[in-house]
Protein backbone atom coordinates (compact mmCIF):
# COMPACT_ATOMS: atom_id res chain seq x y z
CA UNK A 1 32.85 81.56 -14.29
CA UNK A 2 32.19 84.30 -11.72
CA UNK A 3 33.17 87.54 -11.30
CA UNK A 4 35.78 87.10 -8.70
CA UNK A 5 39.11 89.32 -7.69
CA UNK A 6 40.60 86.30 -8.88
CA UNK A 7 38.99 85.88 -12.21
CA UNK A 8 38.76 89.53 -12.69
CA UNK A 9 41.56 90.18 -15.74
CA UNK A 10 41.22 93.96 -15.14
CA UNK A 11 39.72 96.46 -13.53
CA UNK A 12 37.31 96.88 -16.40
CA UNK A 13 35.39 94.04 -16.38
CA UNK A 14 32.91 95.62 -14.39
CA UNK A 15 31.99 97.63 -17.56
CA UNK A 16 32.81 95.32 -20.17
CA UNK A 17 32.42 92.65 -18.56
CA UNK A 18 30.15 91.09 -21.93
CA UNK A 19 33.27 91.61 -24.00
CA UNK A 20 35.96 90.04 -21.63
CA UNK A 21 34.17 87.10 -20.15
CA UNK A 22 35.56 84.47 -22.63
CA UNK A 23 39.07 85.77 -21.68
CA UNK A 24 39.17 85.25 -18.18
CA UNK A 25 39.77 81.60 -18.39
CA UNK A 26 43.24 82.81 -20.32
CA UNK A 27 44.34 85.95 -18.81
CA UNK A 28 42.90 86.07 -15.25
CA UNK A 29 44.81 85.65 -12.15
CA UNK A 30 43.24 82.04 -11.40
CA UNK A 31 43.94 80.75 -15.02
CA UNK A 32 47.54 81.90 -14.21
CA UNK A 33 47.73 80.40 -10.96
CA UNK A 34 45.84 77.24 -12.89
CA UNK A 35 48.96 76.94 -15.80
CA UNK A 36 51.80 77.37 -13.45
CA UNK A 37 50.48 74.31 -11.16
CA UNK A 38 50.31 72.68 -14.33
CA UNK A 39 53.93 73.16 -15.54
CA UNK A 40 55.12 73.04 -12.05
CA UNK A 41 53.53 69.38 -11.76
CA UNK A 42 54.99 68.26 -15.77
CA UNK A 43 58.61 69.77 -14.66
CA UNK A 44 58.49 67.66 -11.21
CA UNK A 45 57.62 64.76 -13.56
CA UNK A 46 59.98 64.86 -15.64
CA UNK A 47 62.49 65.71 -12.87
CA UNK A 48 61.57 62.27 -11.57
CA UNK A 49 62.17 60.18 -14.52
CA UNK A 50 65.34 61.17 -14.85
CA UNK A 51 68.41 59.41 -12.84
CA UNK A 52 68.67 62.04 -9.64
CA UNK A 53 69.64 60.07 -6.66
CA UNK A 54 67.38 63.23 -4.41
CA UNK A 55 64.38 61.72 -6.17
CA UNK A 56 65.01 58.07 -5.67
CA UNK A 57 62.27 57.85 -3.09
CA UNK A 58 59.76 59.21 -5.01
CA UNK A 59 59.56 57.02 -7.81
């Protein structure tokens, strides 16, 4: 992955950037942007199998 602001999981990557680069898809703001889409999307599912007349129409 790139070197990004995003992927960047501190301020020094630039230096040790050969030490951190297998942790940015972990620690890195777009890996925690990633996971919380994730566990947003599994909560709405589960939201929707259960009986909640506000969800009927999605189902």
């Amino acid at each position: 992955m790139n070197l990004t602001p995003l992927t960047a999981i501190s301020p020094v990557d630039g230096r040790y950037r050969s030490k951190t680069v297998e942790l940015d898809d972990f620690f890195s703001e777009f890996a925690l942007i990633r996971y919380r889409v994730m566990v947003e999307v599994e909560y709405y599912i589960a939201l929707c199998e259960l009986p909640l007349p506000q969800l009927e129409q999605f189902k």
